[in-house]
N, C-alpha and C. Protein backbone atom coordinates (compact mmCIF):
# COMPACT_ATOMS: atom_id res chain seq x y z
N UNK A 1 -4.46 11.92 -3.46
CA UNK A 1 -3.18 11.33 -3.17
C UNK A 1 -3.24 9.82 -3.44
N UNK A 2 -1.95 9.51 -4.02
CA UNK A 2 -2.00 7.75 -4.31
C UNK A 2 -1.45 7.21 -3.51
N UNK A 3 -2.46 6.20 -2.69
CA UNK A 3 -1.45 5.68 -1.74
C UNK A 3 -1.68 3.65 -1.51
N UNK A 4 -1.58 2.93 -1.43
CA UNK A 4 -1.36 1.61 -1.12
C UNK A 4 -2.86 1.49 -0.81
N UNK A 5 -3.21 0.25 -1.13
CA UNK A 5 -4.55 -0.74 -0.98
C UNK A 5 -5.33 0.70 -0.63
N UNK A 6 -5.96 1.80 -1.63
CA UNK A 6 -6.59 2.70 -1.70
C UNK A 6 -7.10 2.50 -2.91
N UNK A 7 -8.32 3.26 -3.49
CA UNK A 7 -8.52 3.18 -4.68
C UNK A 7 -7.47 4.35 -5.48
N UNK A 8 -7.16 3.97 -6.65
CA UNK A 8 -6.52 5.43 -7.31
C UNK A 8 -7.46 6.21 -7.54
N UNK A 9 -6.99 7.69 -7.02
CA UNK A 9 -7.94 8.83 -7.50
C UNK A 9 -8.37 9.02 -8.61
N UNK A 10 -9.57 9.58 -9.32
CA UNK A 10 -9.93 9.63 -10.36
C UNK A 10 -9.27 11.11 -11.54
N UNK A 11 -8.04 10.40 -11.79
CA UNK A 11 -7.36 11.38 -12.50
C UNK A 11 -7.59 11.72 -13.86
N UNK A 12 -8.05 12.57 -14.69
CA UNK A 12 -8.42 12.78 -16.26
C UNK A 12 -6.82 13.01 -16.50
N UNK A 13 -6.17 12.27 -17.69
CA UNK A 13 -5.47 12.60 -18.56
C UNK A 13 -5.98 12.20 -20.22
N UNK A 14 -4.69 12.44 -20.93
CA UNK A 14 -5.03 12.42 -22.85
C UNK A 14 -3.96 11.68 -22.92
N UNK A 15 -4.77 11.22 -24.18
CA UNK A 15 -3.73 10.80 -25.46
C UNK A 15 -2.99 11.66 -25.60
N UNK A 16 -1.76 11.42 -26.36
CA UNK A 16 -0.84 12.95 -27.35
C UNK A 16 -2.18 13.61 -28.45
N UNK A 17 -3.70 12.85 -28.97
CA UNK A 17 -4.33 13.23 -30.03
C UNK A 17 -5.11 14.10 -29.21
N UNK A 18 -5.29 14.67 -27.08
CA UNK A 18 -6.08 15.18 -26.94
C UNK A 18 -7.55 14.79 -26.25
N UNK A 19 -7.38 13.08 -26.91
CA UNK A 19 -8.95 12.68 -25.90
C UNK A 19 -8.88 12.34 -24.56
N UNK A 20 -9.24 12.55 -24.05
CA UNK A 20 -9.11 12.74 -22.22
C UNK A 20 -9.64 10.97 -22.09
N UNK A 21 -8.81 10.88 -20.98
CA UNK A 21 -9.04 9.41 -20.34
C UNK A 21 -8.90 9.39 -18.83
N UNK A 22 -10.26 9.06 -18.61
CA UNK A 22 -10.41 9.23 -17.01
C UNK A 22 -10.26 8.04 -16.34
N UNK A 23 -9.24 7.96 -15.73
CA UNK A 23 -8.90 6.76 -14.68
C UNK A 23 -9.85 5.72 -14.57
N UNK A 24 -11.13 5.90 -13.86
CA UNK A 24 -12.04 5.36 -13.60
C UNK A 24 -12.73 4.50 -14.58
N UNK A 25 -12.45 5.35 -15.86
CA UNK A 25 -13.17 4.28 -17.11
C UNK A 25 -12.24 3.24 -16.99
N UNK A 26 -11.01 2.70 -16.86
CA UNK A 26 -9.95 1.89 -17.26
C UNK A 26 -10.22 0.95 -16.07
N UNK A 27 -11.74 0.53 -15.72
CA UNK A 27 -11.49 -0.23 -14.76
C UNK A 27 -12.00 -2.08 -15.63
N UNK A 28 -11.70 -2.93 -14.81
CA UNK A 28 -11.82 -4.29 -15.48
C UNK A 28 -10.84 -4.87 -16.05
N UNK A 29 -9.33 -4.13 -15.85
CA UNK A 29 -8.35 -4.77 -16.29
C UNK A 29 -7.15 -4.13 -14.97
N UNK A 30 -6.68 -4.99 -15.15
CA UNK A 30 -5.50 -4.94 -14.20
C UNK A 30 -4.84 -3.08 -15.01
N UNK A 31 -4.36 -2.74 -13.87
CA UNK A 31 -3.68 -1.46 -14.69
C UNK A 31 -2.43 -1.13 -14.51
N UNK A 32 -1.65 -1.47 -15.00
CA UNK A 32 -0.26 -1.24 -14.88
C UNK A 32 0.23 0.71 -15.67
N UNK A 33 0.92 1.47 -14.84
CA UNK A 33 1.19 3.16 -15.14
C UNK A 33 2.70 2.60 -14.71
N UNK A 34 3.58 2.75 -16.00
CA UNK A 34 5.04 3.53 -15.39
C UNK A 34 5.97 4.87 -15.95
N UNK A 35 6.51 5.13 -16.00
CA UNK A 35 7.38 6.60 -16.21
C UNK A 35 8.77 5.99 -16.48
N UNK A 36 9.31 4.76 -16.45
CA UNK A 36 10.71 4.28 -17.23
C UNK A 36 10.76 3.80 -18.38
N UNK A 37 11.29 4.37 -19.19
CA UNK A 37 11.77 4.22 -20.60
C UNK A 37 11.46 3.20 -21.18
N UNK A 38 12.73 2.40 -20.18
CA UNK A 38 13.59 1.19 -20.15
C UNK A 38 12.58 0.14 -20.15
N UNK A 39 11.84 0.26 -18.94
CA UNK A 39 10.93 -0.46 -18.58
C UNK A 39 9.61 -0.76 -19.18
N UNK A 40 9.65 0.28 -19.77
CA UNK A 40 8.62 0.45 -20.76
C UNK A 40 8.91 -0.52 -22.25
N UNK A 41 10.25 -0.33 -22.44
CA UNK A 41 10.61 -0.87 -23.69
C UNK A 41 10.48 -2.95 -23.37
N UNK A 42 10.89 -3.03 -22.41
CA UNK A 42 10.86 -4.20 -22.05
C UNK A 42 9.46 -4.53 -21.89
N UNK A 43 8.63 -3.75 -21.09
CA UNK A 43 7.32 -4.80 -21.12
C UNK A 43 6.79 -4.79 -22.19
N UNK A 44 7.15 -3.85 -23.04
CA UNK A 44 6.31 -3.50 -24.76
C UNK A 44 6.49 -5.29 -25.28
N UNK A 45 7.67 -5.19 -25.07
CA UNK A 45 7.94 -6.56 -25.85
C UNK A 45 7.08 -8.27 -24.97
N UNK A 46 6.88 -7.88 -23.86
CA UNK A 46 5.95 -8.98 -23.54
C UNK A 46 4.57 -8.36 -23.73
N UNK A 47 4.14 -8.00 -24.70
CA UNK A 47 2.35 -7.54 -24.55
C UNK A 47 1.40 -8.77 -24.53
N UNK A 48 1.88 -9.91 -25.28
CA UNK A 48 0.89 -10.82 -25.62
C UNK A 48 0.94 -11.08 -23.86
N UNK A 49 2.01 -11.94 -23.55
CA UNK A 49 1.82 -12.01 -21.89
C UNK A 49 0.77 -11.18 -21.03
N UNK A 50 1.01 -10.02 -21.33
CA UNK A 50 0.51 -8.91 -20.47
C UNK A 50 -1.50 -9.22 -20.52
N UNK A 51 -1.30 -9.06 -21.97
CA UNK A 51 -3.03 -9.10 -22.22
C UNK A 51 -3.07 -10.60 -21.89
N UNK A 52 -2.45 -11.65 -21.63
CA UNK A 52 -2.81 -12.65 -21.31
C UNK A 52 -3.45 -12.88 -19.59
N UNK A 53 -2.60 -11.80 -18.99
CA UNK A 53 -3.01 -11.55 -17.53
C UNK A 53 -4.09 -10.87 -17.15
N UNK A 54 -5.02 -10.16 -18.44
CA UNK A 54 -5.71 -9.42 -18.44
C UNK A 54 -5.64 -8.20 -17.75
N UNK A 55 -4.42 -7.56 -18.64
CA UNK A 55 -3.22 -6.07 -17.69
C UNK A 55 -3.54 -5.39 -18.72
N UNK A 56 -3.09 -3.96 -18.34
CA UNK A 56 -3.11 -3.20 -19.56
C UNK A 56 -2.16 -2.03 -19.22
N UNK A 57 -0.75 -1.49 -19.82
CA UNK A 57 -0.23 -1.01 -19.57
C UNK A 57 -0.47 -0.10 -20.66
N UNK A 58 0.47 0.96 -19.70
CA UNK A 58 0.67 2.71 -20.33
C UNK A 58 1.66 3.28 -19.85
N UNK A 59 2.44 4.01 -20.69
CA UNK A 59 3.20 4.81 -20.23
C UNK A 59 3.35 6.34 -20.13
N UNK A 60 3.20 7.08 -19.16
CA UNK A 60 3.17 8.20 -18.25
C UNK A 60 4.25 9.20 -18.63
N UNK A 61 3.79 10.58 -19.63
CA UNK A 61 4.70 11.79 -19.88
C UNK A 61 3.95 12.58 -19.60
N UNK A 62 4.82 13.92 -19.22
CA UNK A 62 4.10 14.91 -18.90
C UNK A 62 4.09 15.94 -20.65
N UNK A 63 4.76 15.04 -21.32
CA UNK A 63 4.84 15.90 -22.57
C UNK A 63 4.76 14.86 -23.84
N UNK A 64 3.88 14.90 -24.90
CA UNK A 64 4.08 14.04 -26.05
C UNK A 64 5.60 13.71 -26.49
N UNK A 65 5.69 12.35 -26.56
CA UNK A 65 7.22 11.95 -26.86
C UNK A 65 6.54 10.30 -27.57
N UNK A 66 7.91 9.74 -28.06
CA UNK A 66 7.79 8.76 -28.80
C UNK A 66 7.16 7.51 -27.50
N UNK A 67 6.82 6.72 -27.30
CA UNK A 67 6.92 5.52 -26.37
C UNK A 67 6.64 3.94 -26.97
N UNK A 68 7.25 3.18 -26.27
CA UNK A 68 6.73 2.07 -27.04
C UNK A 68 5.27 1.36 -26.37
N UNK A 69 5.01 1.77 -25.47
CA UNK A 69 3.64 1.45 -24.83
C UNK A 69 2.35 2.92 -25.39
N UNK A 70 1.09 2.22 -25.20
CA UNK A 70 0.66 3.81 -25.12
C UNK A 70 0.22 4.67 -24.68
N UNK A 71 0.63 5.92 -24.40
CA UNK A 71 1.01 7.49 -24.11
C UNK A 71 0.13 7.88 -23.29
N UNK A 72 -0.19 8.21 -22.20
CA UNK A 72 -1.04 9.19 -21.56
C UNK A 72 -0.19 10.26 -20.81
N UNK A 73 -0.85 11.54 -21.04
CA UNK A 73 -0.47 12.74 -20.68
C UNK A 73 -0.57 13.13 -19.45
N UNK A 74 -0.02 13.39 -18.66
CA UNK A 74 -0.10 13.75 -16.94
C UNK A 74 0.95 15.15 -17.30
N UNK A 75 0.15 16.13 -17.54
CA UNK A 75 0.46 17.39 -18.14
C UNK A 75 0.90 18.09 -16.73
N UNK A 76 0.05 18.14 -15.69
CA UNK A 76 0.75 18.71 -14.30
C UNK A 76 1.74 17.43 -13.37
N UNK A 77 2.04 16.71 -13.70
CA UNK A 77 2.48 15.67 -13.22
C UNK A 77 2.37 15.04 -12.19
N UNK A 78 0.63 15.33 -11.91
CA UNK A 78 0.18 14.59 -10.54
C UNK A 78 0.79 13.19 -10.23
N UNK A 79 0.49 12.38 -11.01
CA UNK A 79 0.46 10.96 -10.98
C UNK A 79 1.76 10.84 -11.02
N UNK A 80 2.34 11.52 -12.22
CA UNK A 80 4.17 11.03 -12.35
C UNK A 80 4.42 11.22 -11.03
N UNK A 81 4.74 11.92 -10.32
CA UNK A 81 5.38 12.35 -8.66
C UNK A 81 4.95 10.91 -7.81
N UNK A 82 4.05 10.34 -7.90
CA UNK A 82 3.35 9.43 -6.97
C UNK A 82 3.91 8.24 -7.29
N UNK A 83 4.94 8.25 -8.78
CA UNK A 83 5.59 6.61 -8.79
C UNK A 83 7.16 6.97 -8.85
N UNK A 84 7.56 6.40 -8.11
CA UNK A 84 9.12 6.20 -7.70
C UNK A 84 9.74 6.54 -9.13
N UNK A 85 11.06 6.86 -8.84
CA UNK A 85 12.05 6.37 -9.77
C UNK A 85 12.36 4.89 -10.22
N UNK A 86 12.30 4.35 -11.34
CA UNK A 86 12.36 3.23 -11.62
C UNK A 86 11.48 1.79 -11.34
N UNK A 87 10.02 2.69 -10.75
CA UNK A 87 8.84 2.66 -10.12
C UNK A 87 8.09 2.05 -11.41
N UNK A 88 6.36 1.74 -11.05
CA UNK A 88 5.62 1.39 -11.53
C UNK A 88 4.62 1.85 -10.12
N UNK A 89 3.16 1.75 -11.13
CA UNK A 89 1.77 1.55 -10.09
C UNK A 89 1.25 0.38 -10.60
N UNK A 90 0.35 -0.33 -10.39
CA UNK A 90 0.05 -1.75 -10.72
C UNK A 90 -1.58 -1.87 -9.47
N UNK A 91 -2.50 -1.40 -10.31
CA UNK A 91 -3.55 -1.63 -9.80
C UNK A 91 -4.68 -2.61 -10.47
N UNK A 92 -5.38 -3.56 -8.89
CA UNK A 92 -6.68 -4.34 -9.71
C UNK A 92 -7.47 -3.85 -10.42
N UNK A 93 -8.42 -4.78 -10.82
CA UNK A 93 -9.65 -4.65 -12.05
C UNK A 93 -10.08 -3.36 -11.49
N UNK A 94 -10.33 -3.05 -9.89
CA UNK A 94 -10.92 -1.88 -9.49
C UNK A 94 -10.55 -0.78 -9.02
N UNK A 95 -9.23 -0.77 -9.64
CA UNK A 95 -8.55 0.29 -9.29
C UNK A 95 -7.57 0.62 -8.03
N UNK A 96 -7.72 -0.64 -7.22
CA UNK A 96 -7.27 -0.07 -5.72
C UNK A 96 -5.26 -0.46 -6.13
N UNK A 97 -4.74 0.33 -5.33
CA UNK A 97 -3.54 0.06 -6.07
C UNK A 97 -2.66 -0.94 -4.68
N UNK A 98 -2.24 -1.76 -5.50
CA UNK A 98 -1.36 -3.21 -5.07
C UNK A 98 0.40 -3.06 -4.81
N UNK A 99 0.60 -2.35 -5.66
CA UNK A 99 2.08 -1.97 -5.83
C UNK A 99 2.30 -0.33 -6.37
N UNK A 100 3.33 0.15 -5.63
CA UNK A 100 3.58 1.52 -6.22
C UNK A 100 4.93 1.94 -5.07
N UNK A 101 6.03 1.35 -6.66
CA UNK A 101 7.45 1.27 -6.08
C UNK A 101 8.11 0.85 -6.90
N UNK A 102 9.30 0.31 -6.59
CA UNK A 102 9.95 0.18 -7.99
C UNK A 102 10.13 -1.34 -8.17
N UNK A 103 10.76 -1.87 -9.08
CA UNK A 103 10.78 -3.04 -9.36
C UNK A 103 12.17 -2.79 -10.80
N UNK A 104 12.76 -4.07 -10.15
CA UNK A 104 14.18 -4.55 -10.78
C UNK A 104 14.01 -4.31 -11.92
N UNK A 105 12.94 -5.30 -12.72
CA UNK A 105 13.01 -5.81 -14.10
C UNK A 105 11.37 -5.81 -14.40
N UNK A 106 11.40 -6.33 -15.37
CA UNK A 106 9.87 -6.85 -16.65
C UNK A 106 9.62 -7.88 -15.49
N UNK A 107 10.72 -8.98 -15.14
CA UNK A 107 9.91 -9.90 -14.09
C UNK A 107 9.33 -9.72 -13.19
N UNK A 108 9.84 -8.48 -12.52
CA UNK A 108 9.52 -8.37 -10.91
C UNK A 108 7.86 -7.83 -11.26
N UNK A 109 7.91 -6.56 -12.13
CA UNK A 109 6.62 -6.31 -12.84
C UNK A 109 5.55 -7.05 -13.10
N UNK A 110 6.10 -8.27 -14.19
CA UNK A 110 5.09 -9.35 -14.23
C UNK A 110 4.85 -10.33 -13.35
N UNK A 111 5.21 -10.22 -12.32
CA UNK A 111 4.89 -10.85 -10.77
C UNK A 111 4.07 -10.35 -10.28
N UNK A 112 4.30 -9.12 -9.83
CA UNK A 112 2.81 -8.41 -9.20
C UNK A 112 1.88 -8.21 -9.73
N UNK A 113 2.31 -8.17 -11.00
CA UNK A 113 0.76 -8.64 -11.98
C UNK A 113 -0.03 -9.77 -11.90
N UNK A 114 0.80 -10.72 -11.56
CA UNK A 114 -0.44 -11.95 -11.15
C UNK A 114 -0.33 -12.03 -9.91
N UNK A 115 0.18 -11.64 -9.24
CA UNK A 115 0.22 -11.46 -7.61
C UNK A 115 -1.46 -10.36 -7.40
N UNK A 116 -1.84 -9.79 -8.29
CA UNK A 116 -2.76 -8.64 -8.50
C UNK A 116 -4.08 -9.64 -9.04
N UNK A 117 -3.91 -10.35 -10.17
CA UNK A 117 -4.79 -11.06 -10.46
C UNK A 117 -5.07 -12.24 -9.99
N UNK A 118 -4.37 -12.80 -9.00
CA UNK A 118 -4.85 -13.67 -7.89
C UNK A 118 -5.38 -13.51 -6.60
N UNK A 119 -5.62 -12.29 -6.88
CA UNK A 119 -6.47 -11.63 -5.63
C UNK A 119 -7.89 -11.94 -6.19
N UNK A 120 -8.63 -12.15 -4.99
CA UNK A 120 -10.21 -12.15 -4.62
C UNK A 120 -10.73 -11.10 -3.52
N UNK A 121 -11.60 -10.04 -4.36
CA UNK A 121 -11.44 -9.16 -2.76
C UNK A 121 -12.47 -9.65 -2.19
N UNK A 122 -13.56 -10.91 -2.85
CA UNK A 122 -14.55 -11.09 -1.79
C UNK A 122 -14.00 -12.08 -0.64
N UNK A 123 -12.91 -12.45 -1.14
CA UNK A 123 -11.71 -13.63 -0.30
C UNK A 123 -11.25 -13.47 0.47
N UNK A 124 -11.13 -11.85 0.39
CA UNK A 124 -9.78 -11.77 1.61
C UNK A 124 -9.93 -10.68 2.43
N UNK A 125 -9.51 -11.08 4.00
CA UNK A 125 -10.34 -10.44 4.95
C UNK A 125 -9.98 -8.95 4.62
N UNK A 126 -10.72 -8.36 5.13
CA UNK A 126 -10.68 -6.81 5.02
C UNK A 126 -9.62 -6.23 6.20
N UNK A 127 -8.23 -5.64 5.67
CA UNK A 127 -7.39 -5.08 6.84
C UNK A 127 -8.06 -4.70 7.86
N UNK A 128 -7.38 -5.05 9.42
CA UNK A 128 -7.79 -4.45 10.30
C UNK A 128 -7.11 -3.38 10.36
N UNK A 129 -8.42 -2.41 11.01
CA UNK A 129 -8.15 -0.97 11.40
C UNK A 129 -6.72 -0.55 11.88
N UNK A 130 -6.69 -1.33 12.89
CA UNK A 130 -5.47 -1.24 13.90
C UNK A 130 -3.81 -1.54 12.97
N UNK A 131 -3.91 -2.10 12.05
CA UNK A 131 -2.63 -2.30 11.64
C UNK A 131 -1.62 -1.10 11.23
């Protein structure tokens, strides 16, 4: 289950060509997963930005289709179900996920992206239990 300041589970999906990509390898970059079109089309167009934040986005079908980001397959649609409508996930270098909800625009997106990469986890206290 994906849930807030957790690590993401280690989910195997593919390319549309078939090669399996396991969550866990994709660690060391910020990871941005969304399932909107729209949203997709818009951050396509900031990539240089994106790799400037040291992010790396993808976009999430349960079926090969055109996208302007690129494609990973979530064939049972574990992961799709776990991000909102008009949603994004947006996890650190190590996977633990920061955001997973929706967001207005490309800005609100590229906010929590450096809101993500201005984190230090040796920095910052470890949640208490109790909260």
């Amino acid at each position: 289950m994906v849930s807030l300041r957790k690590p993401l589970p280690p989910y195997a999906l593919h390319t549309p060509g078939g090669q399996r990509v396991y969550l866990p390898d994709l660690k060391g970059k910020i990871l941005v997963l969304l399932c909107d079109l729209d949203l997709a089309r818009a951050l396509a167009t900031r990539q240089e930005e994106l790799s400037a934040l040291e992010a790396q986005a993808f976009f999430l079908s349960q079926e090969a289709r055109e996208s302007p980001l690129p494609l990973l397959l979530d064939r049972e649609g574990n992961l799709i179900q776990a991000i909102p409508h008009q949603g994004t996930l947006i996890a650190d270098p190590f996977l633990e996920v920061y955001h997973l909800g929706p967001v207005k625009d490309v800005e609100e997106l590229l906010d929590w992206v450096r809101f993500v990469g201005g984190q230090c986890p040796e920095c910052v206290l470890p949640e208490a239990e109790w909260l």
